[in-house]
PDB file of N, CA and C in Angstrom:
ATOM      1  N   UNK A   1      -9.565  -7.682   1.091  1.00  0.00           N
ATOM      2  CA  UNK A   1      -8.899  -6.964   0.025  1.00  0.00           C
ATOM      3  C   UNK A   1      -8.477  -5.601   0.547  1.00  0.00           C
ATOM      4  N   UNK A   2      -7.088  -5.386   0.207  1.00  0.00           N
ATOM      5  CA  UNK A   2      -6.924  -4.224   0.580  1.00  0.00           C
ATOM      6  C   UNK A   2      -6.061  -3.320  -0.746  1.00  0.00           C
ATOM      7  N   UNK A   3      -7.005  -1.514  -0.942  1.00  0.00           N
ATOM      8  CA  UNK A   3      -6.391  -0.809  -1.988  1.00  0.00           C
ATOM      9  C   UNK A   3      -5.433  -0.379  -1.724  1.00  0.00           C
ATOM     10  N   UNK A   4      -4.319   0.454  -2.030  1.00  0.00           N
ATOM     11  CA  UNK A   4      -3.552   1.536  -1.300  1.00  0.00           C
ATOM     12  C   UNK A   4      -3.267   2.390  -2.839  1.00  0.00           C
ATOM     13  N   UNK A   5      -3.195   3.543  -2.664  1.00  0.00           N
ATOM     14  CA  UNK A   5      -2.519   4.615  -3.625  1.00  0.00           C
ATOM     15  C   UNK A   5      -2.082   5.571  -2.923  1.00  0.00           C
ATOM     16  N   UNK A   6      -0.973   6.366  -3.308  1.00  0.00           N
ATOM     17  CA  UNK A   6      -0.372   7.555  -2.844  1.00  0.00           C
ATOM     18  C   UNK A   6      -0.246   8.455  -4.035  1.00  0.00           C
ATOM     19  N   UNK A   7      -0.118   9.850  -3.796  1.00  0.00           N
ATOM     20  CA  UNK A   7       0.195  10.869  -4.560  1.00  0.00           C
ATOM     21  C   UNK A   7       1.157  11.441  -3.464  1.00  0.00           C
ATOM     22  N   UNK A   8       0.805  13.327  -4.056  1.00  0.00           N
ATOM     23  CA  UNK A   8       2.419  13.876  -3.791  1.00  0.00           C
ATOM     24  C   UNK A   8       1.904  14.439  -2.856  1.00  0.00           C
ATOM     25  N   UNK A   9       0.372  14.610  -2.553  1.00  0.00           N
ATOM     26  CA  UNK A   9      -0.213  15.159  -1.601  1.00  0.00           C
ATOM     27  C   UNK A   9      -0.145  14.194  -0.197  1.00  0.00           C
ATOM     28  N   UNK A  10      -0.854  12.876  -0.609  1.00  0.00           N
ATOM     29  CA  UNK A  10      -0.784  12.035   0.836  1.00  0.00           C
ATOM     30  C   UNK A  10      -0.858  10.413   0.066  1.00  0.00           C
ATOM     31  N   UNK A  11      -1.674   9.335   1.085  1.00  0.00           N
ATOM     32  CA  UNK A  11      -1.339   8.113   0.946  1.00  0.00           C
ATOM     33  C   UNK A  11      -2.886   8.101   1.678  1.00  0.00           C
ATOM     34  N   UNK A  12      -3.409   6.797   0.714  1.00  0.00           N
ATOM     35  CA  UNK A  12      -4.333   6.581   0.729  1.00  0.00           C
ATOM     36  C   UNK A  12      -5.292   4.965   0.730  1.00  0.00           C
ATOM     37  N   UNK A  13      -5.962   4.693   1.632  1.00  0.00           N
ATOM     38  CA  UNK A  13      -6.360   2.990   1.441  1.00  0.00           C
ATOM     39  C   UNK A  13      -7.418   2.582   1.898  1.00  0.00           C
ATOM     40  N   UNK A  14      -8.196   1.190   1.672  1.00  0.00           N
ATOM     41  CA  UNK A  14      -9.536   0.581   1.518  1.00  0.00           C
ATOM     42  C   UNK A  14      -9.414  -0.367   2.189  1.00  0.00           C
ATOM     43  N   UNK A  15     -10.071  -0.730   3.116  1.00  0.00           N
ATOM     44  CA  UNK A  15     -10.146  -2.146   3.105  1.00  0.00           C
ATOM     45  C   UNK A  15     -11.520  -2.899   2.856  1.00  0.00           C
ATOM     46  N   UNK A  16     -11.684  -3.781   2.402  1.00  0.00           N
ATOM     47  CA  UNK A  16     -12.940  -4.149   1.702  1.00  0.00           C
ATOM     48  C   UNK A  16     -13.458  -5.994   2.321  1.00  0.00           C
ATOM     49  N   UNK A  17     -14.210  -5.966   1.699  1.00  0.00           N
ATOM     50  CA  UNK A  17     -14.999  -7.428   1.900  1.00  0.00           C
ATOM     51  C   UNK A  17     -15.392  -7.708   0.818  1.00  0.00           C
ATOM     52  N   UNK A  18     -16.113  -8.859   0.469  1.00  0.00           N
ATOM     53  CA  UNK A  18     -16.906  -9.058  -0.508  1.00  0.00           C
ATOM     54  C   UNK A  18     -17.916  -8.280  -1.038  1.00  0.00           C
ATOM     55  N   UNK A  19     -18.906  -8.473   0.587  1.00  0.00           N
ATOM     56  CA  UNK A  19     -19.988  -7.804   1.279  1.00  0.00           C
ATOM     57  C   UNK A  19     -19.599  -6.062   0.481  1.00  0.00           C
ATOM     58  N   UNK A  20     -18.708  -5.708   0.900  1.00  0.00           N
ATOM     59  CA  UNK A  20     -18.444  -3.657   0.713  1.00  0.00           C
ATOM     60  C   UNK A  20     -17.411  -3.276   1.631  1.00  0.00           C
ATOM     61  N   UNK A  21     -17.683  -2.256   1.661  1.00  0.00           N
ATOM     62  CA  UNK A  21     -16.342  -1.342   2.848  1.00  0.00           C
ATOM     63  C   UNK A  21     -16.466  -1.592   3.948  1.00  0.00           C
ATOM     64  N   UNK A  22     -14.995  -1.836   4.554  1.00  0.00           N
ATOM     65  CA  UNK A  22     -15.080  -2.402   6.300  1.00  0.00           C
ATOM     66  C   UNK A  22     -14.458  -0.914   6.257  1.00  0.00           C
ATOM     67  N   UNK A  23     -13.056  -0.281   5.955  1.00  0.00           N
ATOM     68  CA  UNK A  23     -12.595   1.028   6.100  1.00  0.00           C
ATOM     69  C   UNK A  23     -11.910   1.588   5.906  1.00  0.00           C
ATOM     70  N   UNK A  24     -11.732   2.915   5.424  1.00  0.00           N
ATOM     71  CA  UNK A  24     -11.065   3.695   4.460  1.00  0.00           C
ATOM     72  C   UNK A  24     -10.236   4.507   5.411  1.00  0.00           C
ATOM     73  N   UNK A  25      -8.779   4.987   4.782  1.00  0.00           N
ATOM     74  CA  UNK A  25      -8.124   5.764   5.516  1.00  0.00           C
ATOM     75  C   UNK A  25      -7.178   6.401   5.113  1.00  0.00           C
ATOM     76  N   UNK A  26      -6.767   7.620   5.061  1.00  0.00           N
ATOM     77  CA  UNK A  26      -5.633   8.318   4.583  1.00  0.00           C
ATOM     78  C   UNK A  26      -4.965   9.330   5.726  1.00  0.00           C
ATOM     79  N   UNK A  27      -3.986   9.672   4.999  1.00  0.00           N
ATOM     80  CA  UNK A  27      -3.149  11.306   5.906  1.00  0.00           C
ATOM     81  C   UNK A  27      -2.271  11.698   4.873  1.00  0.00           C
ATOM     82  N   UNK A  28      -1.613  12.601   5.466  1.00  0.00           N
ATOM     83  CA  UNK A  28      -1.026  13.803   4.658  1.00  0.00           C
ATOM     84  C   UNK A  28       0.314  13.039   4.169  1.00  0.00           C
ATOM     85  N   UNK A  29       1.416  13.791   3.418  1.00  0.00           N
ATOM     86  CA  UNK A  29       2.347  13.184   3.654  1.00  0.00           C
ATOM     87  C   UNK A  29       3.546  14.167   4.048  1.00  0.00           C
ATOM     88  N   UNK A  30       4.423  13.309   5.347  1.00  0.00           N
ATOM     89  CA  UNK A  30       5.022  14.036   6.358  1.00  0.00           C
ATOM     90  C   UNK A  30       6.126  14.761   5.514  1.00  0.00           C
ATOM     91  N   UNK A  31       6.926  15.836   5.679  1.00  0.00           N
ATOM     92  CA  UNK A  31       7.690  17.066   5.344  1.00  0.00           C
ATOM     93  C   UNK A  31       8.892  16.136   4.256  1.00  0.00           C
ATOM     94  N   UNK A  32       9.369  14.877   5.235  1.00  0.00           N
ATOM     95  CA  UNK A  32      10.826  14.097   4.565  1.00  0.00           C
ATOM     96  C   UNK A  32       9.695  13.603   3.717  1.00  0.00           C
ATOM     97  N   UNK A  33       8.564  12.674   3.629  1.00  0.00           N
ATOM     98  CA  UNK A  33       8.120  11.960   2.448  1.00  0.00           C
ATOM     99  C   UNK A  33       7.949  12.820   0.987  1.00  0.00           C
ATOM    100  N   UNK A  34       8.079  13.875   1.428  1.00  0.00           N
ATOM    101  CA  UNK A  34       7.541  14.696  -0.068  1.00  0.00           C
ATOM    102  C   UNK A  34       8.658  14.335  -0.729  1.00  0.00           C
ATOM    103  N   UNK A  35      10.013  14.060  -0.252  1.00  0.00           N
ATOM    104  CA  UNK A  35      11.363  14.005  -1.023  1.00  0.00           C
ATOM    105  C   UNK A  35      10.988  12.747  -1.616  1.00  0.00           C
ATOM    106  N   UNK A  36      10.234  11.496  -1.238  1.00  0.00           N
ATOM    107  CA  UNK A  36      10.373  10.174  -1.186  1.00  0.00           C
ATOM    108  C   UNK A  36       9.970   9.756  -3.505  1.00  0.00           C
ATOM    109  N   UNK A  37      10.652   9.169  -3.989  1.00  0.00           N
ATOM    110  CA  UNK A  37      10.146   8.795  -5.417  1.00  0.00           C
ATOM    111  C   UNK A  37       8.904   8.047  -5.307  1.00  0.00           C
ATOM    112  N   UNK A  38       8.208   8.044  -6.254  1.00  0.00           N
ATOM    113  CA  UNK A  38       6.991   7.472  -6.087  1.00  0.00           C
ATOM    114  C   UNK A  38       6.799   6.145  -6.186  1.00  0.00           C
ATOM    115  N   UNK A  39       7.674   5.389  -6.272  1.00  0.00           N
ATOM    116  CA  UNK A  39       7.765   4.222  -6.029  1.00  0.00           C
ATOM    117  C   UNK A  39       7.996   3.941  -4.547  1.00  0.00           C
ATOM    118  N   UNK A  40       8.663   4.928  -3.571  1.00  0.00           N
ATOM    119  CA  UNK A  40       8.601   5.109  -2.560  1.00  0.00           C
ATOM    120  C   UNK A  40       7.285   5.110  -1.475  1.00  0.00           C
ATOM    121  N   UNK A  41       6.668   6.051  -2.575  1.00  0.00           N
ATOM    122  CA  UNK A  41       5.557   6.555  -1.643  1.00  0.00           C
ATOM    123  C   UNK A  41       4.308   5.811  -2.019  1.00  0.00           C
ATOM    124  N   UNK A  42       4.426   4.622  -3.239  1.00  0.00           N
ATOM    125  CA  UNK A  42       3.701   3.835  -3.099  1.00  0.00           C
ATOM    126  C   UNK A  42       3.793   2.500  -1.992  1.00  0.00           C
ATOM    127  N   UNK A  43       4.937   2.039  -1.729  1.00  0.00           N
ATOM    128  CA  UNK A  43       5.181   0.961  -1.343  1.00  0.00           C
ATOM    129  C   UNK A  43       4.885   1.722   0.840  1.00  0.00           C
ATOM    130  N   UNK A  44       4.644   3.194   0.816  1.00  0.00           N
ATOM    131  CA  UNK A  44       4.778   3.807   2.088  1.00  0.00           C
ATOM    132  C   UNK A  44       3.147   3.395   2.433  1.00  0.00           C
ATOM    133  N   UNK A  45       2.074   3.869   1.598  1.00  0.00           N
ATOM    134  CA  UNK A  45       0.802   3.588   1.318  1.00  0.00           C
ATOM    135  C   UNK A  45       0.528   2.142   1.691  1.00  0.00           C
ATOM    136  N   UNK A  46       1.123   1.090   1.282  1.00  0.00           N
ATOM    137  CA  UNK A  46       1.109  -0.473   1.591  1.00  0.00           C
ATOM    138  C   UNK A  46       1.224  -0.772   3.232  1.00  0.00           C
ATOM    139  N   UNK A  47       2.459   0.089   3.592  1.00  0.00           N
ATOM    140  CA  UNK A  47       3.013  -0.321   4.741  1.00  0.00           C
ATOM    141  C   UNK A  47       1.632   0.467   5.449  1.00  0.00           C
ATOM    142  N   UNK A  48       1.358   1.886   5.237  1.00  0.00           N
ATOM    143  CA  UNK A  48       0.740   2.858   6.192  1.00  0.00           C
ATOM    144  C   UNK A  48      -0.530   1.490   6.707  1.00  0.00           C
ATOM    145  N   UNK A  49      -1.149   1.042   5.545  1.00  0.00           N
ATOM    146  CA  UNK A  49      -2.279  -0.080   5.526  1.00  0.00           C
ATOM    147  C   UNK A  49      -2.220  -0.856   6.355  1.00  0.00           C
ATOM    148  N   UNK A  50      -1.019  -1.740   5.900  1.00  0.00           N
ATOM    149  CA  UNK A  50      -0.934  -2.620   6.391  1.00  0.00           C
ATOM    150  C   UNK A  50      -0.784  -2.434   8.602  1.00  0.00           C
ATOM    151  N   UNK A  51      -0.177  -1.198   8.677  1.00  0.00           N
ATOM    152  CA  UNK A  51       0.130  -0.854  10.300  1.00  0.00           C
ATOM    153  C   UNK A  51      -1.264  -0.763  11.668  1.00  0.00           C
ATOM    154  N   UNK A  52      -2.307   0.231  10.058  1.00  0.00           N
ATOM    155  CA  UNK A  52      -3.122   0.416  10.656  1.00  0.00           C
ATOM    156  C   UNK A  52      -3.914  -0.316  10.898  1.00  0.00           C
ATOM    157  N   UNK A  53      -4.133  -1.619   9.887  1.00  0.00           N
ATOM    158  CA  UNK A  53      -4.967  -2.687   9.721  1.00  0.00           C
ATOM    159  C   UNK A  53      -4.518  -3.898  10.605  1.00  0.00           C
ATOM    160  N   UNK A  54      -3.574  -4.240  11.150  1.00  0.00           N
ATOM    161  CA  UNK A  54      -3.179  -5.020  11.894  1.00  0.00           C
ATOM    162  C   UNK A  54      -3.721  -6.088  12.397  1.00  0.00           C
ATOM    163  N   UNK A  55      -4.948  -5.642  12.948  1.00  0.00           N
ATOM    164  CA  UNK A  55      -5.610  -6.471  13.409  1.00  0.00           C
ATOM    165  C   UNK A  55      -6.593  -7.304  12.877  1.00  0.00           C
ATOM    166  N   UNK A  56      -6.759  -6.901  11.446  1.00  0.00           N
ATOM    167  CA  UNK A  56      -7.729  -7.516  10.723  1.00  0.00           C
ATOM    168  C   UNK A  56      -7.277  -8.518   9.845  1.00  0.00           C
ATOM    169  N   UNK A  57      -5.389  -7.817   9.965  1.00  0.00           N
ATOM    170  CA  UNK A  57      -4.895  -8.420   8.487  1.00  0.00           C
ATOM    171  C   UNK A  57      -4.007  -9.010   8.861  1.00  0.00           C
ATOM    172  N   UNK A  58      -3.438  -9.719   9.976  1.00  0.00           N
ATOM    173  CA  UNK A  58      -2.277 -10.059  10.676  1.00  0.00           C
ATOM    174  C   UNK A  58      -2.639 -11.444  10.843  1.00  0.00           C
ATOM    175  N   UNK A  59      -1.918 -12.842  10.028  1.00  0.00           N
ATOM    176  CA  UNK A  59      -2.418 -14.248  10.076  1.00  0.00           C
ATOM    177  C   UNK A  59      -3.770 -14.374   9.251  1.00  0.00           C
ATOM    178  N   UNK A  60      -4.072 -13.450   8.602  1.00  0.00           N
ATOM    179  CA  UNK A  60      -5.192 -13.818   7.409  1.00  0.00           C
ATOM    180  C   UNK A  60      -4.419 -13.768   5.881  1.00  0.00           C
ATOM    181  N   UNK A  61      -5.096 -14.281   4.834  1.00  0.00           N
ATOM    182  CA  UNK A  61      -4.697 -14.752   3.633  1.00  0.00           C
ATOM    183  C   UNK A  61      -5.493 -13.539   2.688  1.00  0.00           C
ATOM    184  N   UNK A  62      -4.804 -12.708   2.239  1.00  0.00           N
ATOM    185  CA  UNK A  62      -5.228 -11.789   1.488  1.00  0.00           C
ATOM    186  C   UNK A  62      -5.063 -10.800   0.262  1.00  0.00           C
ATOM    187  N   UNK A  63      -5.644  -9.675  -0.781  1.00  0.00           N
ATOM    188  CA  UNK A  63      -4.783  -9.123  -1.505  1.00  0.00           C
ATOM    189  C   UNK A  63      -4.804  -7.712  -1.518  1.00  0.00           C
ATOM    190  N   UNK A  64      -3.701  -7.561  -2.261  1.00  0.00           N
ATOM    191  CA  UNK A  64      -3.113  -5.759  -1.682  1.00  0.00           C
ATOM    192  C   UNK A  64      -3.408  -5.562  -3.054  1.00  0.00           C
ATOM    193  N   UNK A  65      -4.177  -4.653  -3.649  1.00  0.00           N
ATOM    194  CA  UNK A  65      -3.877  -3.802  -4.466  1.00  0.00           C
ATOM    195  C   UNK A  65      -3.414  -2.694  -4.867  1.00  0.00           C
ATOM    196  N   UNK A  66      -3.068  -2.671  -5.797  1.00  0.00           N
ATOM    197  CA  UNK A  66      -1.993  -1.446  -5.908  1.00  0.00           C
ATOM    198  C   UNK A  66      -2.090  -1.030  -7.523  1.00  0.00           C
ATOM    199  N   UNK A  67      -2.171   0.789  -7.874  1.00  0.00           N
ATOM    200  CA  UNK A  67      -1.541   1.050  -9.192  1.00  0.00           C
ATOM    201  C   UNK A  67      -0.354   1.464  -9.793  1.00  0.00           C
ATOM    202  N   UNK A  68       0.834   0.535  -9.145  1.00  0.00           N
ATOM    203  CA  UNK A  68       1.796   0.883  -9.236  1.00  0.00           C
ATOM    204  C   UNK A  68       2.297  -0.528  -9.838  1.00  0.00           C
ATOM    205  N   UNK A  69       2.825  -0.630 -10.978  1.00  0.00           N
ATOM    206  CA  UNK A  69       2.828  -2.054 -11.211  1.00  0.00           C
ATOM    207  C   UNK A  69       4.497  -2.637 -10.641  1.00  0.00           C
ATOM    208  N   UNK A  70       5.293  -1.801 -10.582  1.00  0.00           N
ATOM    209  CA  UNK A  70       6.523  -2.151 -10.311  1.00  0.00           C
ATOM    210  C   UNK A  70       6.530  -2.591  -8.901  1.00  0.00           C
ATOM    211  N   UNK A  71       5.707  -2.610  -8.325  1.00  0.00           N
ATOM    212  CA  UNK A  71       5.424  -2.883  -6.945  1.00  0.00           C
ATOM    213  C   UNK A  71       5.728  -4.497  -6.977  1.00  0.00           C
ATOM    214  N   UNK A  72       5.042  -4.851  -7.780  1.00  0.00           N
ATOM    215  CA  UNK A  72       5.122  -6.675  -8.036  1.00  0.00           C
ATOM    216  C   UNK A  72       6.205  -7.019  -7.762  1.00  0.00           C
ATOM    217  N   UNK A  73       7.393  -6.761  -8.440  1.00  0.00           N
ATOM    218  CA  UNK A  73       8.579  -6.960  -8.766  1.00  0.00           C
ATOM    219  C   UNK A  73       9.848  -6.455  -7.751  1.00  0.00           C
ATOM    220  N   UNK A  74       9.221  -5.466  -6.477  1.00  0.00           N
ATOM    221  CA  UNK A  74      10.243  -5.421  -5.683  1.00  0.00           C
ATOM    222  C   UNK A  74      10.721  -6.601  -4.653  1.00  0.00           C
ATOM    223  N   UNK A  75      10.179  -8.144  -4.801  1.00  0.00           N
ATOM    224  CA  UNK A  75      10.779  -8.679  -3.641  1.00  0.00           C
ATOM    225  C   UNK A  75      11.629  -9.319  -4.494  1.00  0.00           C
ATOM    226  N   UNK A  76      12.012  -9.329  -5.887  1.00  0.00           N
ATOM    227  CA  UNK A  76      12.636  -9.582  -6.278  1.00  0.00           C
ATOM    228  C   UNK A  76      14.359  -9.025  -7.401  1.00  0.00           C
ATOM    229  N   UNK A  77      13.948  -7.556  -6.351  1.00  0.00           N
ATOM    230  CA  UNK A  77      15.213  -6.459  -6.051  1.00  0.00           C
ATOM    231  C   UNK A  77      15.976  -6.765  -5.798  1.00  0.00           C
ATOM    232  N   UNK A  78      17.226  -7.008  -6.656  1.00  0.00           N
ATOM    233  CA  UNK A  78      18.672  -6.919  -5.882  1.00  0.00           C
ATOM    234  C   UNK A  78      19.372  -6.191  -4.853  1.00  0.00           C
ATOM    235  N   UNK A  79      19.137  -4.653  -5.443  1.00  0.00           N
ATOM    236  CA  UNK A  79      19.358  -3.544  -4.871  1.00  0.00           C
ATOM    237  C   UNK A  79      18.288  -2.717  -4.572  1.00  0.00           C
ATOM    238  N   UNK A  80      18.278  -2.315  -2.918  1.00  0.00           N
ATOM    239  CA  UNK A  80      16.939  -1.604  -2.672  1.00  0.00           C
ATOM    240  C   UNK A  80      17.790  -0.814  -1.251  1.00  0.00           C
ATOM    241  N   UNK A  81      17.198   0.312  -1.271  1.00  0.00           N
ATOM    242  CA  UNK A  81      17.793   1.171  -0.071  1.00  0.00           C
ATOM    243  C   UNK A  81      16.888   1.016   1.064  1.00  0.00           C
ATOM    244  N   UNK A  82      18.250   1.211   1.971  1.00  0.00           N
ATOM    245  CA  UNK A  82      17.580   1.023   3.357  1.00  0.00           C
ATOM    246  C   UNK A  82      15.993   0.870   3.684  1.00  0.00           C
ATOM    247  N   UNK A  83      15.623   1.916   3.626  1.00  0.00           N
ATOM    248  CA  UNK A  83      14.051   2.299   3.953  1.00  0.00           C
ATOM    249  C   UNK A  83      13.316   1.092   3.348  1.00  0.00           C
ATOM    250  N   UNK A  84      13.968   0.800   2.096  1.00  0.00           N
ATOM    251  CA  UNK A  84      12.866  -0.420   1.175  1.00  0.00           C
ATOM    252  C   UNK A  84      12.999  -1.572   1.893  1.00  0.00           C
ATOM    253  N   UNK A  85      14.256  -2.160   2.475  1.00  0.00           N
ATOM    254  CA  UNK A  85      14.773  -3.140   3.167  1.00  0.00           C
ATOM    255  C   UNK A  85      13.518  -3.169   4.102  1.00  0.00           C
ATOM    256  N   UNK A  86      13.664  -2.066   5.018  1.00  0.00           N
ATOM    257  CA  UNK A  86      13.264  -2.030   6.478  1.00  0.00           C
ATOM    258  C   UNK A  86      11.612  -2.660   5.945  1.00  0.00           C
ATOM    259  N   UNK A  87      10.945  -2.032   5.368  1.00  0.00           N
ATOM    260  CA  UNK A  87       9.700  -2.363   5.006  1.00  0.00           C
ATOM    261  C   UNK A  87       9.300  -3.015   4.174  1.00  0.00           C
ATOM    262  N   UNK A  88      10.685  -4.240   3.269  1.00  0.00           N
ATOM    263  CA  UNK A  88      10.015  -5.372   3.069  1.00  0.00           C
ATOM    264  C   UNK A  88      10.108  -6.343   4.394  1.00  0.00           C
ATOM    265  N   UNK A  89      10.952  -6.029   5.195  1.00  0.00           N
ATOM    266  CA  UNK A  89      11.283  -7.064   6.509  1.00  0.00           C
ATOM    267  C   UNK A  89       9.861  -6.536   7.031  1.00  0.00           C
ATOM    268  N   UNK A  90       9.286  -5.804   6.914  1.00  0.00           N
ATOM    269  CA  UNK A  90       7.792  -5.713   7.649  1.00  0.00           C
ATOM    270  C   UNK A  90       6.618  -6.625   6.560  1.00  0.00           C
ATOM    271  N   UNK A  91       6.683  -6.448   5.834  1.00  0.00           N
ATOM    272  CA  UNK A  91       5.687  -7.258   5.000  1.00  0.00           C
ATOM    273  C   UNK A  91       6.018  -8.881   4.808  1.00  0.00           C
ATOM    274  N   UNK A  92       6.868  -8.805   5.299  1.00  0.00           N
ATOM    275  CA  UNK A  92       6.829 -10.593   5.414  1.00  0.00           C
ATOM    276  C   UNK A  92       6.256 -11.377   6.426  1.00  0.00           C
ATOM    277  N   UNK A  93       5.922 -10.333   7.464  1.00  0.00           N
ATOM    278  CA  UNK A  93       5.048 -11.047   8.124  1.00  0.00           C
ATOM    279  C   UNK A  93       3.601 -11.484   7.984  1.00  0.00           C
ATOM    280  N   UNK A  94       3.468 -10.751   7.069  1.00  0.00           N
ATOM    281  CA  UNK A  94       2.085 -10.619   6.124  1.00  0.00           C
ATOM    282  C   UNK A  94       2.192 -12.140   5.103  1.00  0.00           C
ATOM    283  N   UNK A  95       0.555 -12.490   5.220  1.00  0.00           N
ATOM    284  CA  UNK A  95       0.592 -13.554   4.152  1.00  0.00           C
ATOM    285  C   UNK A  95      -0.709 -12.884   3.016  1.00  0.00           C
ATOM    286  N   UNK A  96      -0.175 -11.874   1.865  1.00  0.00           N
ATOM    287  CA  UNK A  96      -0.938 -11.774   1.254  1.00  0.00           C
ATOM    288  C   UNK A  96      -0.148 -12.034  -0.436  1.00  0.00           C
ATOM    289  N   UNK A  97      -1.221 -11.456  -1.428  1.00  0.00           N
ATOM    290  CA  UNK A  97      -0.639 -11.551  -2.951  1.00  0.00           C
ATOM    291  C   UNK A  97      -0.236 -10.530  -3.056  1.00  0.00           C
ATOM    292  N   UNK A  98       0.122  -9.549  -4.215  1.00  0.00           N
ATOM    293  CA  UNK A  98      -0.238  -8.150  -4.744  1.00  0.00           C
ATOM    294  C   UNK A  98      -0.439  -8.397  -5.872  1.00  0.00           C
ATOM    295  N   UNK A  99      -1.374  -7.252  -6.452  1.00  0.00           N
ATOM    296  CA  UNK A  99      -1.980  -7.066  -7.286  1.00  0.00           C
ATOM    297  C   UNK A  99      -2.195  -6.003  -8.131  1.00  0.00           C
ATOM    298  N   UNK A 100      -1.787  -5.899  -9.302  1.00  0.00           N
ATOM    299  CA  UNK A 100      -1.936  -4.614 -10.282  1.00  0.00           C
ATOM    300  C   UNK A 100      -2.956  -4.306 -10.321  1.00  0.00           C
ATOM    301  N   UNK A 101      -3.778  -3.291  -9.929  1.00  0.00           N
ATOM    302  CA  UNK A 101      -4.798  -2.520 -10.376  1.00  0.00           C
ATOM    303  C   UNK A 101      -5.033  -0.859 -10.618  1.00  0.00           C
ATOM    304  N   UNK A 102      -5.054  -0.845 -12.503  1.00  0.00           N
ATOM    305  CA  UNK A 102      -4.465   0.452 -13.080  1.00  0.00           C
ATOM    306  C   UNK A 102      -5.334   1.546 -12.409  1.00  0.00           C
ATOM    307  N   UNK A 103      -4.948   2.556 -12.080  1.00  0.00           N
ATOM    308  CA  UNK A 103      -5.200   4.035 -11.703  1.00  0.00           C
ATOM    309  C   UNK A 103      -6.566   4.327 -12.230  1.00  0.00           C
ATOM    310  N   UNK A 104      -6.851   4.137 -13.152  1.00  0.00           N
ATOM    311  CA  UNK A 104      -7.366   4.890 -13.899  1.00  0.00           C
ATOM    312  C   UNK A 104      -9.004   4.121 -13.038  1.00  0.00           C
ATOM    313  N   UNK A 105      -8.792   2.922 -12.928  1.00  0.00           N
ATOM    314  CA  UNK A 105      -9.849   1.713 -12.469  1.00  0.00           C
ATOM    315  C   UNK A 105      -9.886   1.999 -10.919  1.00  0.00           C
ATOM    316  N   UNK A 106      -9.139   2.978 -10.405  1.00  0.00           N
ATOM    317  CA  UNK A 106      -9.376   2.795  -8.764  1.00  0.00           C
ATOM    318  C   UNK A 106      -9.776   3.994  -8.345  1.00  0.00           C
ATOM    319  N   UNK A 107     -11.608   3.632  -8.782  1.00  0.00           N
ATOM    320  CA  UNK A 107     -12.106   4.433  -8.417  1.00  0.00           C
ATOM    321  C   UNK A 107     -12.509   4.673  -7.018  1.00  0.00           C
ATOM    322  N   UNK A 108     -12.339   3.930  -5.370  1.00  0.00           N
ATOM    323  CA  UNK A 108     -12.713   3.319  -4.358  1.00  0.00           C
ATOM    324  C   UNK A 108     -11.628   4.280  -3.753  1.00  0.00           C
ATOM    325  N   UNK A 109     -10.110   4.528  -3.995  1.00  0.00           N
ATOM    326  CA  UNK A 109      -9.331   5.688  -3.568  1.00  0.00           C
ATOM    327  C   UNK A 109      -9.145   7.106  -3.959  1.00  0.00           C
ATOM    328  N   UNK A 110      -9.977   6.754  -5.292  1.00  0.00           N
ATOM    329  CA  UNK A 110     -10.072   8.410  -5.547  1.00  0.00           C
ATOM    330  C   UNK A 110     -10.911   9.349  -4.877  1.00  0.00           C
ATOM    331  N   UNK A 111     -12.293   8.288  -4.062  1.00  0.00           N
ATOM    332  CA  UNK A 111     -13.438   8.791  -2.967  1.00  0.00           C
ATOM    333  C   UNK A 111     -12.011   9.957  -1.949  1.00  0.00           C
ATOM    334  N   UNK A 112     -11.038   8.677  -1.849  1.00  0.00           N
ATOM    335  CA  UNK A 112      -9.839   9.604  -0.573  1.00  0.00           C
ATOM    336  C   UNK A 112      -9.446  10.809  -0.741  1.00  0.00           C
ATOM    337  N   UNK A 113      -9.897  10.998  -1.574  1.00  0.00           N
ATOM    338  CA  UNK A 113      -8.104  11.807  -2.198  1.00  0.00           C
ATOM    339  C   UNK A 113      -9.666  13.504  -1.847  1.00  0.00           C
TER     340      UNK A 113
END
């Protein structure tokens, strides 16, 4: 299982087991991301995860959570700018679900922040 959330400050994520925490990780967010909408800088949080996790999460079957619910609904975007393009062509190599899980309930990234 993996969390991700972003704010305006940085981007933030979990990766988990059944068992508990395998490992948590965040950073700032770089000078151009502050411009980024937050639908942006959620779906940046997914990717940041997914880059760093690679090796854990690359040919495994898994789920992304997220409190961003519109997230669900971007592979089925008509229109999406560049940047969104570029980094759904990265998540397809990925075989996971996504998953709504409200803000208010993710308490596991607020430890990040």
């Amino acid at each position: 299982m993996v969390y991700t959330d972003a704010s305006h400050k940085g981007l933030g994520c979990v990766l988990m087991q059944e068992k508990g925490t395998v490992a948590y990780a965040s950073r700032q967010l770089k000078i151009h991301e502050k411009n980024y909408p937050t639908h942006d800088l959620e779906l940046a949080a997914v990717v940041f995860a997914l880059k760093i996790w690679r090796h854990y999460l690359y040919g495994e079957k898994f789920t992304l959570y997220t409190d961003h619910k519109s997230l669900k609904y971007l592979f089925t975007q008509k229109e999406l700018n560049k940047r969104q393009r570029r980094w759904l062509e990265f998540l397809k190599d990925y075989d996971f679900s996504l998953e709504y899980h409200p803000g208010k309930a993710n308490v596991v990234l607020d430890a990040c922040e």
